[in-house]
N, C-alpha and C. Protein backbone atom coordinates (compact mmCIF):
# COMPACT_ATOMS: atom_id res chain seq x y z
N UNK A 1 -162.97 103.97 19.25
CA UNK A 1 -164.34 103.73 18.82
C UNK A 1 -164.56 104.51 17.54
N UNK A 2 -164.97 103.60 16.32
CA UNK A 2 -165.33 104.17 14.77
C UNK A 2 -166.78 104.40 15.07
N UNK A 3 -167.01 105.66 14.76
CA UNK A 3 -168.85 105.57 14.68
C UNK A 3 -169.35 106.15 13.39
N UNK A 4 -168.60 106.85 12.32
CA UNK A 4 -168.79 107.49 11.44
C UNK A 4 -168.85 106.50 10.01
N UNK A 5 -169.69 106.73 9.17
CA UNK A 5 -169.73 105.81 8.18
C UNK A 5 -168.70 106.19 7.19
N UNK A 6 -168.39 104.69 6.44
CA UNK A 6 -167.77 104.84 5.41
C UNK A 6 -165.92 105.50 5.86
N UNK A 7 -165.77 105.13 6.60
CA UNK A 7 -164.47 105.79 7.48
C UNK A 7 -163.22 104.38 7.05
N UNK A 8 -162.12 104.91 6.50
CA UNK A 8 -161.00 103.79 6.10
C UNK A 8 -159.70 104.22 7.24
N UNK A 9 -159.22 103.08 8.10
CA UNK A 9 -158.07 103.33 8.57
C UNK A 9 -157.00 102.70 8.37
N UNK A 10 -155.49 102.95 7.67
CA UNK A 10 -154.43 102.04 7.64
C UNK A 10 -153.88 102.56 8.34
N UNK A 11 -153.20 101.16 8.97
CA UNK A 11 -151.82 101.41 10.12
C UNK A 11 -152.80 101.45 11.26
N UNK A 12 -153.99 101.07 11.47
CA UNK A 12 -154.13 101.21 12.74
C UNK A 12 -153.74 100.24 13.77
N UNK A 13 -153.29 101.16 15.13
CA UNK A 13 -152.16 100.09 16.69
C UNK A 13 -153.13 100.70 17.45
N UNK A 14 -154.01 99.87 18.27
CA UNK A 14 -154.42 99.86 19.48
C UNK A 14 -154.09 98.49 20.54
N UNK A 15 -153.05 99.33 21.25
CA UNK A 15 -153.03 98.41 22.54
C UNK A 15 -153.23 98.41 24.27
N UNK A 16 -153.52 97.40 24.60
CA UNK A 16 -153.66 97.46 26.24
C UNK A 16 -154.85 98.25 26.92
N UNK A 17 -155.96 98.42 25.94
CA UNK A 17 -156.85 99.00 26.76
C UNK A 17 -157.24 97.61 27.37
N UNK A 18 -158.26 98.41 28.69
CA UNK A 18 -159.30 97.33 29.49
C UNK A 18 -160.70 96.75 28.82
N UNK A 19 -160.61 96.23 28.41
CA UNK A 19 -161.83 95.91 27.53
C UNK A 19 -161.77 96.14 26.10
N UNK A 20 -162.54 96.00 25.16
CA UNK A 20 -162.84 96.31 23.88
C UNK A 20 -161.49 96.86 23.47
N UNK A 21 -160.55 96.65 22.99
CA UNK A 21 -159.79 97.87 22.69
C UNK A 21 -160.03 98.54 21.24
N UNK A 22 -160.74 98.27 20.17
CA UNK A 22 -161.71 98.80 18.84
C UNK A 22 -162.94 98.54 18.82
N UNK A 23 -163.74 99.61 18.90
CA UNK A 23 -165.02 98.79 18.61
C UNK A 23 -165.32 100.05 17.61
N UNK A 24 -165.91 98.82 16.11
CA UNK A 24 -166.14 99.53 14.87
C UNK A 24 -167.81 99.43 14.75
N UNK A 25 -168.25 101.14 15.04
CA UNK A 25 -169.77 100.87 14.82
C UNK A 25 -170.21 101.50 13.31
N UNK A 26 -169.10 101.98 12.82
CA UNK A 26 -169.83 102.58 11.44
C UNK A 26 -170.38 101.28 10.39
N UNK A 27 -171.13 101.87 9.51
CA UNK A 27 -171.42 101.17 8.44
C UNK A 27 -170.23 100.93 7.19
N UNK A 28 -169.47 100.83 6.48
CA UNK A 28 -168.84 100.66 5.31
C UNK A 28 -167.28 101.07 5.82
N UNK A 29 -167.09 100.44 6.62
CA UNK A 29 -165.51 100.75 6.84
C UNK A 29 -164.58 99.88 6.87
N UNK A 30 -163.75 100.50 6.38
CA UNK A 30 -162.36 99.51 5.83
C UNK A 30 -161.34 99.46 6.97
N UNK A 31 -160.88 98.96 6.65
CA UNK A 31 -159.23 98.60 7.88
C UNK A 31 -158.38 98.11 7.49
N UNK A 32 -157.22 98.42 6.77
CA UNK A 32 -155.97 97.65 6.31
C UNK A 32 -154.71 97.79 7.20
N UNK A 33 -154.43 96.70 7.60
CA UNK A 33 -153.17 96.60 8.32
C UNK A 33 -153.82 96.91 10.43
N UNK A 34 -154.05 96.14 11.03
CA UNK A 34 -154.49 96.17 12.08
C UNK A 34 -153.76 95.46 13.69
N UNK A 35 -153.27 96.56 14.32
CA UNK A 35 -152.40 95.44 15.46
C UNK A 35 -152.56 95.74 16.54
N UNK A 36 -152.77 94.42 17.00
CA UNK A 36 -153.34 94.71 18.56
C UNK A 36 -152.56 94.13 20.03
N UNK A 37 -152.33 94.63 20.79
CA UNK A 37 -151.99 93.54 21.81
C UNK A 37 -153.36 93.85 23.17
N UNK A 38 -153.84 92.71 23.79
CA UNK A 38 -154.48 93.46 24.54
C UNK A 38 -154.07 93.50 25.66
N UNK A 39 -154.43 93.54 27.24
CA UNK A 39 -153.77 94.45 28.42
C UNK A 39 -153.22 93.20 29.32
N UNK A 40 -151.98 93.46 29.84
CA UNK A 40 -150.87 92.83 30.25
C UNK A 40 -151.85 92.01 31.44
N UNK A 41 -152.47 93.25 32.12
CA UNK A 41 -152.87 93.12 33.89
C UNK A 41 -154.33 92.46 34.10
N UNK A 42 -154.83 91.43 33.47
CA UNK A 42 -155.97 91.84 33.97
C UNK A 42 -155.36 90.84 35.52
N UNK A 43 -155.93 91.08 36.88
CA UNK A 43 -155.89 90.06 37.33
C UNK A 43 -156.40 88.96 37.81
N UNK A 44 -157.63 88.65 37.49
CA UNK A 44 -157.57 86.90 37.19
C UNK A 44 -159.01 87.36 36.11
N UNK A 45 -159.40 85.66 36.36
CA UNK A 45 -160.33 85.67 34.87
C UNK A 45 -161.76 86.20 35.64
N UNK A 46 -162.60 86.18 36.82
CA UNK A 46 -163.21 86.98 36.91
C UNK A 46 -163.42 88.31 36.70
N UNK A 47 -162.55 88.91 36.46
CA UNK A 47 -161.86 90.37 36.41
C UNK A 47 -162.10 90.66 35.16
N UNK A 48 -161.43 89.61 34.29
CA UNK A 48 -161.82 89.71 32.39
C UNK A 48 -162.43 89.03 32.30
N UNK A 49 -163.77 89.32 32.60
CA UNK A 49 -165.06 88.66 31.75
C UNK A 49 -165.84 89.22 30.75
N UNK A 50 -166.41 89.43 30.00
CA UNK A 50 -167.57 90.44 29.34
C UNK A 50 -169.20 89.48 29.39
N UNK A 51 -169.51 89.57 30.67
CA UNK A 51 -170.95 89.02 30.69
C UNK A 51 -170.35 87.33 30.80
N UNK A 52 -170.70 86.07 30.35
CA UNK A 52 -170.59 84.88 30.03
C UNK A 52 -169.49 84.55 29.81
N UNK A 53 -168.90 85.49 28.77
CA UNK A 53 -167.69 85.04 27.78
C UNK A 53 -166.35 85.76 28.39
N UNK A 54 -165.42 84.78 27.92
CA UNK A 54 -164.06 85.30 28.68
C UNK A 54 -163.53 86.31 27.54
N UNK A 55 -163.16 87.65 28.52
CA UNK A 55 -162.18 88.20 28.09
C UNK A 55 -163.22 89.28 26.81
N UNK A 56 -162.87 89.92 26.47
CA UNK A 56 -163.11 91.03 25.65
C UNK A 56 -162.16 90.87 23.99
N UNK A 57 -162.54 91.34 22.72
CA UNK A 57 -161.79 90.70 21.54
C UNK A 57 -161.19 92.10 21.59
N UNK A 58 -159.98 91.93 20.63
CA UNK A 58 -158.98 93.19 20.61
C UNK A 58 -159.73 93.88 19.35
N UNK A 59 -160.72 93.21 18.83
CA UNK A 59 -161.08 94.24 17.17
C UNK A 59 -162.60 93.90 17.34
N UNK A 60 -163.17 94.71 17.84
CA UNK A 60 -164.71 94.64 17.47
C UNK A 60 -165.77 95.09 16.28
N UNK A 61 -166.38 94.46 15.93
CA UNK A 61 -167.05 95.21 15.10
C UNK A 61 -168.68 95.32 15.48
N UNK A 62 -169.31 96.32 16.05
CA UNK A 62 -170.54 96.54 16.18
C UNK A 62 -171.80 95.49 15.68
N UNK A 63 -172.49 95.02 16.43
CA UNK A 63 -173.89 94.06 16.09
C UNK A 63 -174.59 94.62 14.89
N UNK A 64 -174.87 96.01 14.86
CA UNK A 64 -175.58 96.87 14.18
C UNK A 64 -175.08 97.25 12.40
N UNK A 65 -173.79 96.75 12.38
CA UNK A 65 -172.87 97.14 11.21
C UNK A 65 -173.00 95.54 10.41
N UNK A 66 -173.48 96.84 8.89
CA UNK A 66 -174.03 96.02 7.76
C UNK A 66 -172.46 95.55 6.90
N UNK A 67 -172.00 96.10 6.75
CA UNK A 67 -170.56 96.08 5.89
C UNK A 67 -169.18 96.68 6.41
N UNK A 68 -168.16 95.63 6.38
CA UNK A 68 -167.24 96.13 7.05
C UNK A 68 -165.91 95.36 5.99
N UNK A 69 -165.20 95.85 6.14
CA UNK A 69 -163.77 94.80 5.62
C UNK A 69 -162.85 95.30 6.31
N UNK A 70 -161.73 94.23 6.74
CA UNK A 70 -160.81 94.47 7.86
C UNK A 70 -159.46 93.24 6.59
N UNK A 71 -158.29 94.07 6.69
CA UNK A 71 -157.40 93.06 5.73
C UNK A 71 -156.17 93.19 6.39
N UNK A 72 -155.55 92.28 6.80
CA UNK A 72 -154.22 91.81 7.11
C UNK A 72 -154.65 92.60 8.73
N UNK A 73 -154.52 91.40 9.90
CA UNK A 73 -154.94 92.28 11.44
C UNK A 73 -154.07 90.82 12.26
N UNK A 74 -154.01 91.57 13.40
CA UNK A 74 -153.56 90.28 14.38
C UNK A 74 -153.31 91.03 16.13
N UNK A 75 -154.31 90.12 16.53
CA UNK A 75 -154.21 90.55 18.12
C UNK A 75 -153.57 89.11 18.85
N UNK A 76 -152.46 90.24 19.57
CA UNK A 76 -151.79 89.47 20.82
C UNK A 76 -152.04 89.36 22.03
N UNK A 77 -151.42 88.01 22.69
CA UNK A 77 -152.17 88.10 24.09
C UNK A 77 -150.86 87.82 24.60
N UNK A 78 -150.22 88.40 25.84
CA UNK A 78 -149.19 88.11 26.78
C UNK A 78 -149.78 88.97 28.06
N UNK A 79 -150.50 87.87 28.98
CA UNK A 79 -151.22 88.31 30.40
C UNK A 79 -149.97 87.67 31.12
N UNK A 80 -149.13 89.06 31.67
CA UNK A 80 -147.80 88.77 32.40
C UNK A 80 -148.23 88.67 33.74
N UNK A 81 -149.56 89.13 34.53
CA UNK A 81 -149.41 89.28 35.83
C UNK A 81 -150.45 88.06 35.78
N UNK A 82 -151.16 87.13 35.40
CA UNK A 82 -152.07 85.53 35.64
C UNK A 82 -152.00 84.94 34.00
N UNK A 83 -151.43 84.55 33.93
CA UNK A 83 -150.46 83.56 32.84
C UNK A 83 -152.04 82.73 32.49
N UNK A 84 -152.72 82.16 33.25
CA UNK A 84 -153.88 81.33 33.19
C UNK A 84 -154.95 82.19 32.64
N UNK A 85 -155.02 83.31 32.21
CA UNK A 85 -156.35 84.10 31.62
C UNK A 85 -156.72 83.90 30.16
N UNK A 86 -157.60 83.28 30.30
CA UNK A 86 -158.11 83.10 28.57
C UNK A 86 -158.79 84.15 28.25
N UNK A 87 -159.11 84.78 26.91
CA UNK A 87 -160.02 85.35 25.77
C UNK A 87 -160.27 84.77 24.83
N UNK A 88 -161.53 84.95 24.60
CA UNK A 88 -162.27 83.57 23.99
C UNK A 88 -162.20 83.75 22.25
N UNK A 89 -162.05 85.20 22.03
CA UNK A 89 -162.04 85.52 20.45
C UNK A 89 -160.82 86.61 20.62
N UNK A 90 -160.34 86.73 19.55
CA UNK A 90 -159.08 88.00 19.30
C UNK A 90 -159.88 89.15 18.19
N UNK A 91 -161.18 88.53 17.62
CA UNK A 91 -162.16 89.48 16.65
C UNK A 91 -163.23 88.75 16.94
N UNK A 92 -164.10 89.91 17.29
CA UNK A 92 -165.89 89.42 17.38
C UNK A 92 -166.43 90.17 16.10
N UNK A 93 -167.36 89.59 15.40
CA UNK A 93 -167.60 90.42 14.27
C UNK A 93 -169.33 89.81 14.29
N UNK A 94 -169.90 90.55 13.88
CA UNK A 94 -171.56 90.60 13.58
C UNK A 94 -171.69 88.81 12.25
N UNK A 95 -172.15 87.76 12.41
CA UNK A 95 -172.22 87.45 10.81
C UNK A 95 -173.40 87.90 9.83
N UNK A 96 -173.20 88.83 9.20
CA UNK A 96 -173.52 88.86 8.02
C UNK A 96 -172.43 89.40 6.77
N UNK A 97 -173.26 89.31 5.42
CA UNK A 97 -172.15 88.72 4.53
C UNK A 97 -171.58 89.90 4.16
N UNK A 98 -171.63 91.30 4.53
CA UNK A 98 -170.97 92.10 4.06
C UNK A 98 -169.92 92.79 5.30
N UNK A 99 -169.74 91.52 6.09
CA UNK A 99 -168.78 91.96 7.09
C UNK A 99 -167.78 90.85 7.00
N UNK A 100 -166.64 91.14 6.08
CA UNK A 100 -165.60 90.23 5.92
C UNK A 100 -164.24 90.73 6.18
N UNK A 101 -163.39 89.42 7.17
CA UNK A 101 -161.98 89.68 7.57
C UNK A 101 -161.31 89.32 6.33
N UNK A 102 -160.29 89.13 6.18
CA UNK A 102 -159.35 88.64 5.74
C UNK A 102 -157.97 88.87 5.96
N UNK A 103 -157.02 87.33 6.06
CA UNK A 103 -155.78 87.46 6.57
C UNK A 103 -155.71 87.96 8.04
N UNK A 104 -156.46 87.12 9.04
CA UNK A 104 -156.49 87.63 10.29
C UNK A 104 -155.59 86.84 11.28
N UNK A 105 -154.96 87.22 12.12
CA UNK A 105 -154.50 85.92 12.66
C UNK A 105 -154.13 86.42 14.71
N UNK A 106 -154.27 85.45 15.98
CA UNK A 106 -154.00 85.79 16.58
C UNK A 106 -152.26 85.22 17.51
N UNK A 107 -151.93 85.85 17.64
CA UNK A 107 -150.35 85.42 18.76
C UNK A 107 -150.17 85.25 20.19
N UNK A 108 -149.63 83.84 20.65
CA UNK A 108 -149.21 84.56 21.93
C UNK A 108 -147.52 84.62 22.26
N UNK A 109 -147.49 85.48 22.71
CA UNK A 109 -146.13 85.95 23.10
C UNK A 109 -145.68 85.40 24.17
N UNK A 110 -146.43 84.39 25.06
CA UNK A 110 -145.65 83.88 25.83
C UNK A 110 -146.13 83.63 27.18
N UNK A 111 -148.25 84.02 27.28
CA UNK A 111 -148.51 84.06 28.64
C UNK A 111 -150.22 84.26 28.27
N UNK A 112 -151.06 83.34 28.69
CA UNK A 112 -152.28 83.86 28.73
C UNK A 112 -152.72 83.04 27.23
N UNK A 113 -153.73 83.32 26.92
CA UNK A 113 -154.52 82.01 25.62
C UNK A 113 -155.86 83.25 24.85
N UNK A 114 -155.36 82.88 23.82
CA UNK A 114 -156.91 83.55 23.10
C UNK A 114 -157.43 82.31 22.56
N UNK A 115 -158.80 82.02 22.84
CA UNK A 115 -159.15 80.37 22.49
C UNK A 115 -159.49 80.49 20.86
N UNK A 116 -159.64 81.25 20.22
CA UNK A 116 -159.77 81.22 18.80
C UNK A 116 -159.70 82.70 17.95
N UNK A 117 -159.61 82.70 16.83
CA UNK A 117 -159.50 83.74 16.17
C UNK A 117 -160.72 85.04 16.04
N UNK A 118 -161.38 84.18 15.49
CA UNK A 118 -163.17 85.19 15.39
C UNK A 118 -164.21 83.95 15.39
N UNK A 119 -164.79 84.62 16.64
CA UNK A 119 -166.35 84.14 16.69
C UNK A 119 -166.01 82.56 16.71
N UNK A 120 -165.38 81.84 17.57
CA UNK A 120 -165.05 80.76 18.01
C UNK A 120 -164.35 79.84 16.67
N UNK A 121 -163.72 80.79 15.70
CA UNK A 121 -163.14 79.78 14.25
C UNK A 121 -161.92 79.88 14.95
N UNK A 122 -161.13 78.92 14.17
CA UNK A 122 -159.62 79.19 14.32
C UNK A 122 -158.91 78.15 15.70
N UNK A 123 -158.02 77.85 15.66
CA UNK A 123 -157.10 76.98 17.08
C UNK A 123 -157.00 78.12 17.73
N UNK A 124 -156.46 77.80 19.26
CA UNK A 124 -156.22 78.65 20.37
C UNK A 124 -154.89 78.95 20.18
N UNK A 125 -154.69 80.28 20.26
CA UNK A 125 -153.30 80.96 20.51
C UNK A 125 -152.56 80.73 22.19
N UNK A 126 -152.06 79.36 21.98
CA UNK A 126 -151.59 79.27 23.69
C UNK A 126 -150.42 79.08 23.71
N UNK A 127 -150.14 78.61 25.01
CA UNK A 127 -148.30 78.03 25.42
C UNK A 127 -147.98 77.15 24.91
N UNK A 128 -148.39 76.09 23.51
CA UNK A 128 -148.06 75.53 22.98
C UNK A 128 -147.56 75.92 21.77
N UNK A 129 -147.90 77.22 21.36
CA UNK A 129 -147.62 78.08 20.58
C UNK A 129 -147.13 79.02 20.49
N UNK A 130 -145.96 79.15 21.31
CA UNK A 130 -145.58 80.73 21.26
C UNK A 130 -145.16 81.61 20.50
N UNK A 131 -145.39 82.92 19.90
CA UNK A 131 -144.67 83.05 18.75
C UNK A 131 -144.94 82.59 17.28
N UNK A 132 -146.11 81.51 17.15
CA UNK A 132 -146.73 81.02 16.49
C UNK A 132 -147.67 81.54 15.76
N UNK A 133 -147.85 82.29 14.80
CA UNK A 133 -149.63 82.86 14.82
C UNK A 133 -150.15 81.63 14.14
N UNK A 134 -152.14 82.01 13.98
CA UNK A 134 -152.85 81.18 14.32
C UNK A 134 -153.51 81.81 13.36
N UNK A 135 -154.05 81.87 11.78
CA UNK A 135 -154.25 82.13 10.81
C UNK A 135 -155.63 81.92 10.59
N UNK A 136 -156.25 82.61 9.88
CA UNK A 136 -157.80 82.33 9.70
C UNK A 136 -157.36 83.42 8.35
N UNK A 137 -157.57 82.66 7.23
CA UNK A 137 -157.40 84.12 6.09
C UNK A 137 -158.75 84.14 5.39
N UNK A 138 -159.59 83.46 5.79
CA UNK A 138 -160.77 84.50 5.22
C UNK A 138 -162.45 84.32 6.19
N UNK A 139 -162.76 85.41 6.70
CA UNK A 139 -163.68 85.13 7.52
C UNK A 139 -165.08 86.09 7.17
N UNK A 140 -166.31 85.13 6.79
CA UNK A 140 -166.57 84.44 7.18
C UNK A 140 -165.96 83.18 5.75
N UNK A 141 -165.92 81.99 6.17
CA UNK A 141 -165.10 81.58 4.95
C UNK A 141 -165.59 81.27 3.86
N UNK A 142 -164.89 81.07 2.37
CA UNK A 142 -165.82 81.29 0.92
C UNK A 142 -165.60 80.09 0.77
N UNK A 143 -167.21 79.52 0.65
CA UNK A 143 -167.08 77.82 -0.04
C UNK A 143 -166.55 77.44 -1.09
């Protein structure tokens, strides 16, 4: 959890937490280079829910956060113990215009589905894809 403003991290690896595994609440923070896998176990999809929505995103960025940039990131999904568990985003991000991804993309390794990249853009990272990433390079996108 980022809560401090104006805070830059490269190289950041967070994996396998239960839920959220980043959540960025500062104002003006950067992120270059970002990798995620999220948690092997959940076991079934009641289990990973967050409220409505399936599953929890591996890179959050706070409702409250005015400006953010996140460059080159990618969260994986391989749910080895219920193969059938979807997550509905691999990045949830606030929209407004000074909160931009770029070069984001999500993977699956072989078990489990992230249904889109951020905030329902992007194809699903599934078993039709393994090994495949699933590219979104600029979010929100420039007309």
């Amino acid at each position: 959890m980022i809560n401090g403003a104006d805070v830059t991290a490269t190289g950041l690896f967070v994996e396998h937490f239960q839920k959220y595994n980043t959540v960025w609440n500062g104002n003006g923070g950067t992120t270059i280079l970002y990798q995620n896998e999220l948690p092997y176990d959940p076991p079934t999809q009641a289990d990973w829910m967050n409220g409505k929505v399936e599953g929890y995103a591996g890179y959050k960025v706070g409702d409250k956060v005015k400006t953010h940039q996140l460059y080159g990131a990618g969260v994986y999904v391989f749910n080895q113990n219920n193969p059938s568990i979807h997550t509905e985003n691999g990045f949830e991000v606030p929209q407004k215009p000074g909160v931009q991804l770029h070069h984001i993309m999500t993977v699956n390794l072989s078990a489990g589905v992230i249904d889109h990249v951020v905030n329902g853009v992007g194809d699903a990272a599934d078993t039709t894809k393994v090994g495949v990433p699933v590219y979104v390079s600029q979010y929100p996108a420039v007309p």
